[in-house]
PDB file of N, CA and C in Angstrom:
ATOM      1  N   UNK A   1     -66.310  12.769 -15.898  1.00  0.00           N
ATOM      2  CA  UNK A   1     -67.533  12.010 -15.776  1.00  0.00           C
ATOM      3  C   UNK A   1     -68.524  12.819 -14.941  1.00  0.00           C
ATOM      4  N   UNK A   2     -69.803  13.064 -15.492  1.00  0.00           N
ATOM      5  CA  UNK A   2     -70.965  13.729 -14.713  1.00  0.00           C
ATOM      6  C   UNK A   2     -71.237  12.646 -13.572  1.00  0.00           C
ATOM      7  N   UNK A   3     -72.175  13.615 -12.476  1.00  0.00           N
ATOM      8  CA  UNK A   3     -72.612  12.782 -11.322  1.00  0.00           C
ATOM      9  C   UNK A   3     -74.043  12.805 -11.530  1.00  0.00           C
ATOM     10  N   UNK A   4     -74.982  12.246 -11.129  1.00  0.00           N
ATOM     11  CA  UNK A   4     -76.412  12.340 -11.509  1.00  0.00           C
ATOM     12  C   UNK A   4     -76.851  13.289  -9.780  1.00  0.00           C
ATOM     13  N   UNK A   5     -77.709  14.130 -10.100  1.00  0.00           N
ATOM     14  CA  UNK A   5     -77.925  14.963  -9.118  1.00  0.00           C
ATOM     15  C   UNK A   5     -79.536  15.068  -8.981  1.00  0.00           C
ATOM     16  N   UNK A   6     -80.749  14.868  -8.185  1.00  0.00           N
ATOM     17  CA  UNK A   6     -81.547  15.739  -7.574  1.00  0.00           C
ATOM     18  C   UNK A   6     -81.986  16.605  -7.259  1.00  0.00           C
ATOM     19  N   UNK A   7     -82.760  17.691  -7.319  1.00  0.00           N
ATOM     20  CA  UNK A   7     -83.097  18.606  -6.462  1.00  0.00           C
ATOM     21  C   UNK A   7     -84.419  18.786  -6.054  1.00  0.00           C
ATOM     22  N   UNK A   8     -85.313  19.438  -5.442  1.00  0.00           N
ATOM     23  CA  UNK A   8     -86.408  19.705  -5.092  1.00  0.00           C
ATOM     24  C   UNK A   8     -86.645  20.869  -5.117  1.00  0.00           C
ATOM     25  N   UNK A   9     -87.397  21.739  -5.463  1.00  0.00           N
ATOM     26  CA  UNK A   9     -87.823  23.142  -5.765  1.00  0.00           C
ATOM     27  C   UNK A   9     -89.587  23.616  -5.856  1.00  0.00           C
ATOM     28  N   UNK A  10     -89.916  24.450  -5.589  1.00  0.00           N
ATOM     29  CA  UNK A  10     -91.731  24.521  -5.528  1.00  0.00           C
ATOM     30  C   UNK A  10     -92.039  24.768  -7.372  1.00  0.00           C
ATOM     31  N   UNK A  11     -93.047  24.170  -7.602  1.00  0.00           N
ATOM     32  CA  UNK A  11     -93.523  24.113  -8.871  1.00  0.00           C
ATOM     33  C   UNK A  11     -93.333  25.569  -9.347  1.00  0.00           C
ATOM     34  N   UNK A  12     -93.402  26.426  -8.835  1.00  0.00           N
ATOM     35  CA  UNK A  12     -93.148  27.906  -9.822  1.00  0.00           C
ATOM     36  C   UNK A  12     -91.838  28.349  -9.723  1.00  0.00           C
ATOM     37  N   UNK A  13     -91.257  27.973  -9.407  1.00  0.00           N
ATOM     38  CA  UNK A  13     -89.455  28.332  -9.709  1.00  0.00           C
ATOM     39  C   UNK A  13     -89.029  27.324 -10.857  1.00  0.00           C
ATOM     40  N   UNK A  14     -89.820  26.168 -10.146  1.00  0.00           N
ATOM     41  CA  UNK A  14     -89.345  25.292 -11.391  1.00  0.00           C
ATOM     42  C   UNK A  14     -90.066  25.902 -12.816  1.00  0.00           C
ATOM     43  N   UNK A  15     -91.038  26.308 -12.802  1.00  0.00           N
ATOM     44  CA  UNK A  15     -91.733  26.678 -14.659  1.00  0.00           C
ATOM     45  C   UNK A  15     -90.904  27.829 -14.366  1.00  0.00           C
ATOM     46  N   UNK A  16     -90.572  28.772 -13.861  1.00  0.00           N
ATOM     47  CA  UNK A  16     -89.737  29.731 -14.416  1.00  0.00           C
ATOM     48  C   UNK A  16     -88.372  29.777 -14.873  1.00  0.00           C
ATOM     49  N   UNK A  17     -88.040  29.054 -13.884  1.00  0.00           N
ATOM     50  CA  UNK A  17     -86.360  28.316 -14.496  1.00  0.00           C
ATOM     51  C   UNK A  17     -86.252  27.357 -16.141  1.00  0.00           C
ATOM     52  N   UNK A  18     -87.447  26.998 -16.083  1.00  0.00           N
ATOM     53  CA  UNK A  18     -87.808  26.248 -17.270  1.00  0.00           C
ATOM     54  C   UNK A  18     -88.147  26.901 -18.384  1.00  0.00           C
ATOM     55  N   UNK A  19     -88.783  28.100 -18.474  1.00  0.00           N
ATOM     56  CA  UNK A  19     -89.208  29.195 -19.153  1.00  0.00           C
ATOM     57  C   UNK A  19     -87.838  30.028 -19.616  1.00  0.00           C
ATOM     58  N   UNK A  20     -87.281  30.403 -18.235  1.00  0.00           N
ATOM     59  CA  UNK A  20     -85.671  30.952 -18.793  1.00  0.00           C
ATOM     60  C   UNK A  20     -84.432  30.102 -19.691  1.00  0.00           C
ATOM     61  N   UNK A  21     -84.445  28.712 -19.154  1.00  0.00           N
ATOM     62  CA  UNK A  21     -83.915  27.656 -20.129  1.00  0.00           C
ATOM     63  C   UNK A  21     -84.170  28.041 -21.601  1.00  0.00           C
ATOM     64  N   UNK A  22     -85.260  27.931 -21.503  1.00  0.00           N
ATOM     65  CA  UNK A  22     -86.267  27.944 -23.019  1.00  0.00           C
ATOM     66  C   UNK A  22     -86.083  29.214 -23.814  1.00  0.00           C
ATOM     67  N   UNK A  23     -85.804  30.437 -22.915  1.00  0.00           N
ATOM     68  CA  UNK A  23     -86.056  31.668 -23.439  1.00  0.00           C
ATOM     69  C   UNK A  23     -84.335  31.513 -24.205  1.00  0.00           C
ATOM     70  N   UNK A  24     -83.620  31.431 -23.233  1.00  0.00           N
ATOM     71  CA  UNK A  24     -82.249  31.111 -23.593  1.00  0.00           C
ATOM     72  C   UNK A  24     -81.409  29.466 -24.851  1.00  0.00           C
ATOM     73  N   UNK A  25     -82.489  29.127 -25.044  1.00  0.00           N
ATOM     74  CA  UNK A  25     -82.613  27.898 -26.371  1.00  0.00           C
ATOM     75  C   UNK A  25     -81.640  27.110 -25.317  1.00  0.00           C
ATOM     76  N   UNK A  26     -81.910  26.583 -24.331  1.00  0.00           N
ATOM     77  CA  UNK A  26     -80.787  25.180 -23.313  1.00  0.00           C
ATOM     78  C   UNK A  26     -81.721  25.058 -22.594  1.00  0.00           C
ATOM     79  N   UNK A  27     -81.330  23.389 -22.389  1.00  0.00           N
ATOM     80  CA  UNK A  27     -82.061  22.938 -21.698  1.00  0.00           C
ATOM     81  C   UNK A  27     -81.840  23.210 -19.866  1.00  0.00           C
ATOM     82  N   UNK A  28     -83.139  22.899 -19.137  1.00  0.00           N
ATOM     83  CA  UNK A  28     -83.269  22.763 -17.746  1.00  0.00           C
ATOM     84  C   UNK A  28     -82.127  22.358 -16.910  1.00  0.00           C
ATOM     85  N   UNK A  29     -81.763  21.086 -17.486  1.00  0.00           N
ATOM     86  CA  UNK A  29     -80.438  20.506 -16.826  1.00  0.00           C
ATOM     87  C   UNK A  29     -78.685  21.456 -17.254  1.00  0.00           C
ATOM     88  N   UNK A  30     -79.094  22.072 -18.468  1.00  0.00           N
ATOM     89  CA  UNK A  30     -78.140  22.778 -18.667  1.00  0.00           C
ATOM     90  C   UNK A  30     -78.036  24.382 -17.661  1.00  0.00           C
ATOM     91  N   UNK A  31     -79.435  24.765 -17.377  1.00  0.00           N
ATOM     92  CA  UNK A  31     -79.509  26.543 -17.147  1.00  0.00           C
ATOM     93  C   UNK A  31     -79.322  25.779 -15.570  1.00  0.00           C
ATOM     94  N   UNK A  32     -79.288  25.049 -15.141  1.00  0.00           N
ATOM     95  CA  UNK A  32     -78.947  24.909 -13.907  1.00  0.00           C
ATOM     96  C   UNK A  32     -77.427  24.573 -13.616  1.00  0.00           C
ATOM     97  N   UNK A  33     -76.989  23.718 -14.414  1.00  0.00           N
ATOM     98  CA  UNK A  33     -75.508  23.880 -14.300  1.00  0.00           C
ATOM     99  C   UNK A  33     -74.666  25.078 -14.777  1.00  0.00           C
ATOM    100  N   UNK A  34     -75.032  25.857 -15.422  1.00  0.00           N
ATOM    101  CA  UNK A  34     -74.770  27.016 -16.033  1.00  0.00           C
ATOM    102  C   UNK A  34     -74.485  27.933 -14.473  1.00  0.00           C
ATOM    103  N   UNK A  35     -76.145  27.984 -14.101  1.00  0.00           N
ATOM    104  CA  UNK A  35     -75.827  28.332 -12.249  1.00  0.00           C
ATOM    105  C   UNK A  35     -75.067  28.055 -11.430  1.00  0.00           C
ATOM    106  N   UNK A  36     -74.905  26.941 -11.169  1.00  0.00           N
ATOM    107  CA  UNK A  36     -73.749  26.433 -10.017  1.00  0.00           C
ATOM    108  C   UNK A  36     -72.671  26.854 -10.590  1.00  0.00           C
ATOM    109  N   UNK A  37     -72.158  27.016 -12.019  1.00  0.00           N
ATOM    110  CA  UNK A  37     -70.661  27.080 -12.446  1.00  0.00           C
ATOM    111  C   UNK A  37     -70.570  28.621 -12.148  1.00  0.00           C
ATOM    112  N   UNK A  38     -71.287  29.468 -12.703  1.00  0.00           N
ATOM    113  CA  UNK A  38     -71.405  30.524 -12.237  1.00  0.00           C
ATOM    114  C   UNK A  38     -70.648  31.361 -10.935  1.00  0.00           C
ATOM    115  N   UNK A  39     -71.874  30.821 -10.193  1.00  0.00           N
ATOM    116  CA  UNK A  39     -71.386  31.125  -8.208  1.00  0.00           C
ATOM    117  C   UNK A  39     -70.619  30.534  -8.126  1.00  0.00           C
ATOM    118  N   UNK A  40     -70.198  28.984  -8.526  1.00  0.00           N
ATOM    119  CA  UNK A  40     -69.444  28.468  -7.712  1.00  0.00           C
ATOM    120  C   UNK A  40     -67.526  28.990  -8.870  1.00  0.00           C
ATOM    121  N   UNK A  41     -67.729  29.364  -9.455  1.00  0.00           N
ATOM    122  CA  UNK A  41     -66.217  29.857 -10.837  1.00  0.00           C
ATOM    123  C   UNK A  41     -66.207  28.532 -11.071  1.00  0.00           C
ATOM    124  N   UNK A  42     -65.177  28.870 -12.449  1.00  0.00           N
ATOM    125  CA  UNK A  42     -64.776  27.537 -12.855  1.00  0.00           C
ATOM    126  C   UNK A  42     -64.054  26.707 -11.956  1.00  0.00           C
ATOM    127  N   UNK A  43     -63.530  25.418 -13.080  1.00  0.00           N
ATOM    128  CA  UNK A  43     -62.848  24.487 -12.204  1.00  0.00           C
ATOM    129  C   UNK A  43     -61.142  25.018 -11.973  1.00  0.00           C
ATOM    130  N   UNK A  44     -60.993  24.982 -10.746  1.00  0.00           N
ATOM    131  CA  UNK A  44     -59.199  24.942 -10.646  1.00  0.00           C
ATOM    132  C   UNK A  44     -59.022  24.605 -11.946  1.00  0.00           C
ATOM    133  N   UNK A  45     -57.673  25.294 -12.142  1.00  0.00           N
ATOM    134  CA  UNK A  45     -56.744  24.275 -12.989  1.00  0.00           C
ATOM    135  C   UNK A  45     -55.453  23.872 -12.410  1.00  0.00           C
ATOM    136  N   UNK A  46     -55.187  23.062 -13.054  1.00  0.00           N
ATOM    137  CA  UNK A  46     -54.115  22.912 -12.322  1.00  0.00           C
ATOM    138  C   UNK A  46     -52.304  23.425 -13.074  1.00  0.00           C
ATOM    139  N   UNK A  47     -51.663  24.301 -12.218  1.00  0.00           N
ATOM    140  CA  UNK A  47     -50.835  25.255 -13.275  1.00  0.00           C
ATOM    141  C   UNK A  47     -49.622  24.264 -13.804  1.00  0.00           C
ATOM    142  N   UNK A  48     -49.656  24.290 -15.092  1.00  0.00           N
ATOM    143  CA  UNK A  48     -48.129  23.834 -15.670  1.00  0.00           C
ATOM    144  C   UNK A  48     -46.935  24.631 -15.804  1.00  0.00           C
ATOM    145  N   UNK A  49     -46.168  23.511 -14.537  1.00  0.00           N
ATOM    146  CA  UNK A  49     -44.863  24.984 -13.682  1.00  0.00           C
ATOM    147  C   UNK A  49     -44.211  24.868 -15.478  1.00  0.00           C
ATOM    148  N   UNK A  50     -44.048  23.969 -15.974  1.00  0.00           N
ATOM    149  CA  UNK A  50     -43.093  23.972 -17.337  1.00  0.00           C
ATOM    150  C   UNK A  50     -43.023  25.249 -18.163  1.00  0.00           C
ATOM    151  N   UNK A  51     -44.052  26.235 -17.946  1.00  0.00           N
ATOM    152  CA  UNK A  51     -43.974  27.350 -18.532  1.00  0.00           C
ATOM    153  C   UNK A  51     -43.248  28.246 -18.051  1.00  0.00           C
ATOM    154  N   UNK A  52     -42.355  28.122 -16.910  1.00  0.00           N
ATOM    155  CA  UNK A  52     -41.936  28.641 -16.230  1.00  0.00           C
ATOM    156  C   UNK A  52     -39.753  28.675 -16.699  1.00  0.00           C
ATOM    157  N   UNK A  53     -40.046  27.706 -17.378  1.00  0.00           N
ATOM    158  CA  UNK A  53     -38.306  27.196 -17.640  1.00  0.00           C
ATOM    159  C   UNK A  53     -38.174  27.820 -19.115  1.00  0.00           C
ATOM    160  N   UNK A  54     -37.294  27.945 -19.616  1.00  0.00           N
ATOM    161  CA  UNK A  54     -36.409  28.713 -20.700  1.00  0.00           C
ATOM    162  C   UNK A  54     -37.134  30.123 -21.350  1.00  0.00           C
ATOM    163  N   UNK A  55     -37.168  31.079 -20.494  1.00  0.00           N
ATOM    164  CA  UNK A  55     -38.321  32.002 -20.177  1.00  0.00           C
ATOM    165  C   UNK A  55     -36.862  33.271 -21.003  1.00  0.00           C
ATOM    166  N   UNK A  56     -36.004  32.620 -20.918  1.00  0.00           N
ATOM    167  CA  UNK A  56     -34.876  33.705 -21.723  1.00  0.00           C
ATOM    168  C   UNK A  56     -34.288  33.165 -22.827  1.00  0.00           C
ATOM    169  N   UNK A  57     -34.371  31.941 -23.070  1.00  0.00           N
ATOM    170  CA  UNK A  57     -34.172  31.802 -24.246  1.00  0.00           C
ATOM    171  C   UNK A  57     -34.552  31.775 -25.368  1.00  0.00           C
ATOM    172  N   UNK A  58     -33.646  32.909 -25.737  1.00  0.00           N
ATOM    173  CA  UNK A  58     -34.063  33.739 -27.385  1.00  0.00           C
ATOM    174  C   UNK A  58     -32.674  33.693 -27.654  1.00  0.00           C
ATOM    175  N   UNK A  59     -32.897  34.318 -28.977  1.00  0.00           N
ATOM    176  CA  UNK A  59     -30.872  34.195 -30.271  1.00  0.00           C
ATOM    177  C   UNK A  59     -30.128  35.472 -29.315  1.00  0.00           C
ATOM    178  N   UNK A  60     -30.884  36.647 -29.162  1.00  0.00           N
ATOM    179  CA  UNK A  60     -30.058  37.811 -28.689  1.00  0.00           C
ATOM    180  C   UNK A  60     -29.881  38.061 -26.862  1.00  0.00           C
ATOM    181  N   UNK A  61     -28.958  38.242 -26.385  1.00  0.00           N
ATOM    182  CA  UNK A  61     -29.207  38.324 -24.790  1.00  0.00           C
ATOM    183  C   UNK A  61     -30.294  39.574 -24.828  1.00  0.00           C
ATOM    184  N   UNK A  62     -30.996  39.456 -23.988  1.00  0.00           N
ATOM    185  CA  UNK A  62     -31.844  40.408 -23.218  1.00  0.00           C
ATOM    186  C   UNK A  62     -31.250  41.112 -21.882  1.00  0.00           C
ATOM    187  N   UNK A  63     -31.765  42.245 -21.622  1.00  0.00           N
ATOM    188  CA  UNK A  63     -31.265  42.669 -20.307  1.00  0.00           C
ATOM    189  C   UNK A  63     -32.619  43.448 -19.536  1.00  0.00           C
ATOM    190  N   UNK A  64     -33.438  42.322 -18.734  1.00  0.00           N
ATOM    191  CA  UNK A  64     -34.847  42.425 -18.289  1.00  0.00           C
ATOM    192  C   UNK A  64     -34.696  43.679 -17.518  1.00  0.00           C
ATOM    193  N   UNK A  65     -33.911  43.586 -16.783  1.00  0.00           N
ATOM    194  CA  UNK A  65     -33.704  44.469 -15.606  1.00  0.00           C
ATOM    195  C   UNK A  65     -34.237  46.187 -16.632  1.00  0.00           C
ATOM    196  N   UNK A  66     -33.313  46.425 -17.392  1.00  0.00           N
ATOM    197  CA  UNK A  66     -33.352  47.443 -18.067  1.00  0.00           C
ATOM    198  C   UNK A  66     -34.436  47.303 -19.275  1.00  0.00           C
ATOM    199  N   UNK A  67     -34.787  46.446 -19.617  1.00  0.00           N
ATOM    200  CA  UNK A  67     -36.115  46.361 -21.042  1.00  0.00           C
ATOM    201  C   UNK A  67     -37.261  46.148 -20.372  1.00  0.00           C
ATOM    202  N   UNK A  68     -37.873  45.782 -19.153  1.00  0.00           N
ATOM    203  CA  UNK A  68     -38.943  45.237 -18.778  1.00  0.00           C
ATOM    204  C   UNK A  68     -40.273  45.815 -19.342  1.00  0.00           C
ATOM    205  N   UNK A  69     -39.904  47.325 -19.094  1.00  0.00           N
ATOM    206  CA  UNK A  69     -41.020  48.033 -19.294  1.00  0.00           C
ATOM    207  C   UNK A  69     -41.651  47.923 -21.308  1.00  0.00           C
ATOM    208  N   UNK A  70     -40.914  48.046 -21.795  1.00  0.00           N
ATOM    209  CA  UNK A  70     -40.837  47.787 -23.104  1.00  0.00           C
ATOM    210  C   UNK A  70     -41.403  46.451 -23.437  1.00  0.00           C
ATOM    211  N   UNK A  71     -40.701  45.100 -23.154  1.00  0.00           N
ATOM    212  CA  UNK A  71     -40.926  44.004 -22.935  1.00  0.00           C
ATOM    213  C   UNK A  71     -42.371  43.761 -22.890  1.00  0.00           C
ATOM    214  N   UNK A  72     -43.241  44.100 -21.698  1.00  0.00           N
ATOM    215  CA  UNK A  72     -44.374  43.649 -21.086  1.00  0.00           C
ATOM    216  C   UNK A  72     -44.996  44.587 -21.701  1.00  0.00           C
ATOM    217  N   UNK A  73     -44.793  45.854 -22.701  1.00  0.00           N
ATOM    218  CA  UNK A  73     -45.835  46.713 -23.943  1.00  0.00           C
ATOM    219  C   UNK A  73     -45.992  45.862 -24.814  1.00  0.00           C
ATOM    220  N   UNK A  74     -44.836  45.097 -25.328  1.00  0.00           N
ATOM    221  CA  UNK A  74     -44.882  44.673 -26.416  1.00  0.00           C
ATOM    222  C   UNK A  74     -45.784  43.171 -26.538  1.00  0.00           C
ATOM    223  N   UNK A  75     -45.492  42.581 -25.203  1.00  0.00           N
ATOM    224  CA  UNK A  75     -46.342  41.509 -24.703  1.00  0.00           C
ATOM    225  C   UNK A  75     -48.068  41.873 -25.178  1.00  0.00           C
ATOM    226  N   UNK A  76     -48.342  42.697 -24.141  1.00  0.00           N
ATOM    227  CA  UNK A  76     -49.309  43.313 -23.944  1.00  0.00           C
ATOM    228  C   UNK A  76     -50.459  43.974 -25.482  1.00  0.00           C
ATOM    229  N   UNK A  77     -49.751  44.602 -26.042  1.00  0.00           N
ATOM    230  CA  UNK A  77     -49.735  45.174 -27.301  1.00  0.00           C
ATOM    231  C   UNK A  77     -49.948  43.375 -28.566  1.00  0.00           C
ATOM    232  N   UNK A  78     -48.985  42.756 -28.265  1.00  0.00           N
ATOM    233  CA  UNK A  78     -49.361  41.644 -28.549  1.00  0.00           C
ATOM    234  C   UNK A  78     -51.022  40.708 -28.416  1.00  0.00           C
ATOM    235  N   UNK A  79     -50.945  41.033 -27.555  1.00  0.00           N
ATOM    236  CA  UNK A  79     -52.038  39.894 -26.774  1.00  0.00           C
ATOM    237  C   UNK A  79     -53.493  40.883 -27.164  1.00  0.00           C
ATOM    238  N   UNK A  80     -53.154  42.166 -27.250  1.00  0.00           N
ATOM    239  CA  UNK A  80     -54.632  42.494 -27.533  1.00  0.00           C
ATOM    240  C   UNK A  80     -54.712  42.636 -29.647  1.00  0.00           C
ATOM    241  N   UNK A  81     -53.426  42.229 -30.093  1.00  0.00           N
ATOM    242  CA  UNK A  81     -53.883  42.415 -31.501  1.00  0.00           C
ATOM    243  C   UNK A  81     -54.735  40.789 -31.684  1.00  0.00           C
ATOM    244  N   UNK A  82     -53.725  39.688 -31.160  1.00  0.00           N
ATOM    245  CA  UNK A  82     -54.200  38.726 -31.413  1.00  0.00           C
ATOM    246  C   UNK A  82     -55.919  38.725 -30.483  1.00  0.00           C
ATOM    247  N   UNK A  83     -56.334  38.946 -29.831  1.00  0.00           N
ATOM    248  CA  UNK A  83     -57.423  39.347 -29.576  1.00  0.00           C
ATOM    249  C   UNK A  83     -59.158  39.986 -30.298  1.00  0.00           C
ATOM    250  N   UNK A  84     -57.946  41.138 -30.799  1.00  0.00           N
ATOM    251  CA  UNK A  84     -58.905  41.581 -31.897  1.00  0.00           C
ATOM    252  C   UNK A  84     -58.755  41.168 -32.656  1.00  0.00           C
ATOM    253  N   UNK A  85     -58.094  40.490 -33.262  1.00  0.00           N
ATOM    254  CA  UNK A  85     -57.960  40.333 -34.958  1.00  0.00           C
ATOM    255  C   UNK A  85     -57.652  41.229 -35.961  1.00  0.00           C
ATOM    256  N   UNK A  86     -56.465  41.843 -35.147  1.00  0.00           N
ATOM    257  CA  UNK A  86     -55.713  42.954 -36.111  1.00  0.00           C
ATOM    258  C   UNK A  86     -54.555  42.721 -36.123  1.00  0.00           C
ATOM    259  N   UNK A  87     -54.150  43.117 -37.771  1.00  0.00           N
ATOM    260  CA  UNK A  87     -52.829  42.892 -37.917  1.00  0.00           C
ATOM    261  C   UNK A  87     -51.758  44.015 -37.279  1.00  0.00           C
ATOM    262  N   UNK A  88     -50.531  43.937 -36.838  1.00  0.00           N
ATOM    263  CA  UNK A  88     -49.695  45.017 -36.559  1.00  0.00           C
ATOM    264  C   UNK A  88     -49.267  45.972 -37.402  1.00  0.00           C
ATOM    265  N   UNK A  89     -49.245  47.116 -37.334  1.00  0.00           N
ATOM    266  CA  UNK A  89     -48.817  48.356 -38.375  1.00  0.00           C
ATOM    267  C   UNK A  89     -47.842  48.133 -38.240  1.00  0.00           C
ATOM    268  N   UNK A  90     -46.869  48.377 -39.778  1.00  0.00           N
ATOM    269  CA  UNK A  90     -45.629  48.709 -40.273  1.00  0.00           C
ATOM    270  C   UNK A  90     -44.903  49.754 -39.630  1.00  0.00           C
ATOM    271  N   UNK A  91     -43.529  49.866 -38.890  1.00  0.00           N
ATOM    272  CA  UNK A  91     -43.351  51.006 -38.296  1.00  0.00           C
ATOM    273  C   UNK A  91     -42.978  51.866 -39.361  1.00  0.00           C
ATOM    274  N   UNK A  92     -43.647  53.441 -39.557  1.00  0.00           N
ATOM    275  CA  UNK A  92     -42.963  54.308 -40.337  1.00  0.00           C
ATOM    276  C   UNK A  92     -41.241  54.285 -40.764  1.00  0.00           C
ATOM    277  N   UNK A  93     -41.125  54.847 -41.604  1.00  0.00           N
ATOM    278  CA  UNK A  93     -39.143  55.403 -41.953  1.00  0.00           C
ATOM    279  C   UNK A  93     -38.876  55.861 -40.761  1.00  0.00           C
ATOM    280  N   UNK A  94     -39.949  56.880 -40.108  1.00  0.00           N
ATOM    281  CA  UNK A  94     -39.278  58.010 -39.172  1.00  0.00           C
ATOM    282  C   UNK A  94     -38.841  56.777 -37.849  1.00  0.00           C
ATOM    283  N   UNK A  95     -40.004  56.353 -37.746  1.00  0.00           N
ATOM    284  CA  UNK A  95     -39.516  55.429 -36.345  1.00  0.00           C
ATOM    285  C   UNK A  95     -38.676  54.152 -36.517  1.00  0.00           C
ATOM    286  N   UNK A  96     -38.547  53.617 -37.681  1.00  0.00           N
ATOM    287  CA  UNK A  96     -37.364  52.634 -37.582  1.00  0.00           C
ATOM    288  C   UNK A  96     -36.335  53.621 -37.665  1.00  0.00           C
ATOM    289  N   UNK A  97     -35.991  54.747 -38.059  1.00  0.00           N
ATOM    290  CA  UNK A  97     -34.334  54.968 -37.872  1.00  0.00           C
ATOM    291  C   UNK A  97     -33.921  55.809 -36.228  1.00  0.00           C
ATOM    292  N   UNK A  98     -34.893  55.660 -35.755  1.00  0.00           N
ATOM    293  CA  UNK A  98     -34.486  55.438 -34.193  1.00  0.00           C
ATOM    294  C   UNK A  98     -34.022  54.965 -33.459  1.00  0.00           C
TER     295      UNK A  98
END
């Protein structure tokens, strides 16, 4: 739920702030909240520990200690295809019989 807010400002900040609204197609009440969210960052969130539980369960044992580094490429490598919007390359013959 919004709060209704006030402010006071000298007539030429206000037409310029109003002008930048405008230049930017949003309204006054928007380019000002836009500001405060800004400086002030977003809102907390609040963290869901639940992501935190069955963090190994998969079909094959893993052994983190020794895969990590691999692990967190593949993560990683992950997170920026889905990102871009690229699909993953096929591994060559040569590198699947490795």
């Amino acid at each position: 739920m919004n709060a209704r807010t006030q402010i006071t400002m000298d007539p030429e900040t206000q037409r310029r702030a109003q002008a930048k609204a405008a230049e930017l197609g949003i309204s006054f009440a928007e380019y000002i909240r836009r500001l405060v969210s800004a400086d002030l960052g977003g809102p907390k969130r609040k963290v869901d520990m639940s992501i935190f539980f069955d963090l190994g369960a998969s079909d094959e044992p893993t052994d983190v200690a020794r895969d990590k580094d691999k692990m967190l490429g593949q993560a990683v490598w992950e997170q920026y295809l889905r990102k871009t919007g690229r699909k993953p390359r096929r591994a060559s013959a040569k590198r699947r019989k490795a």
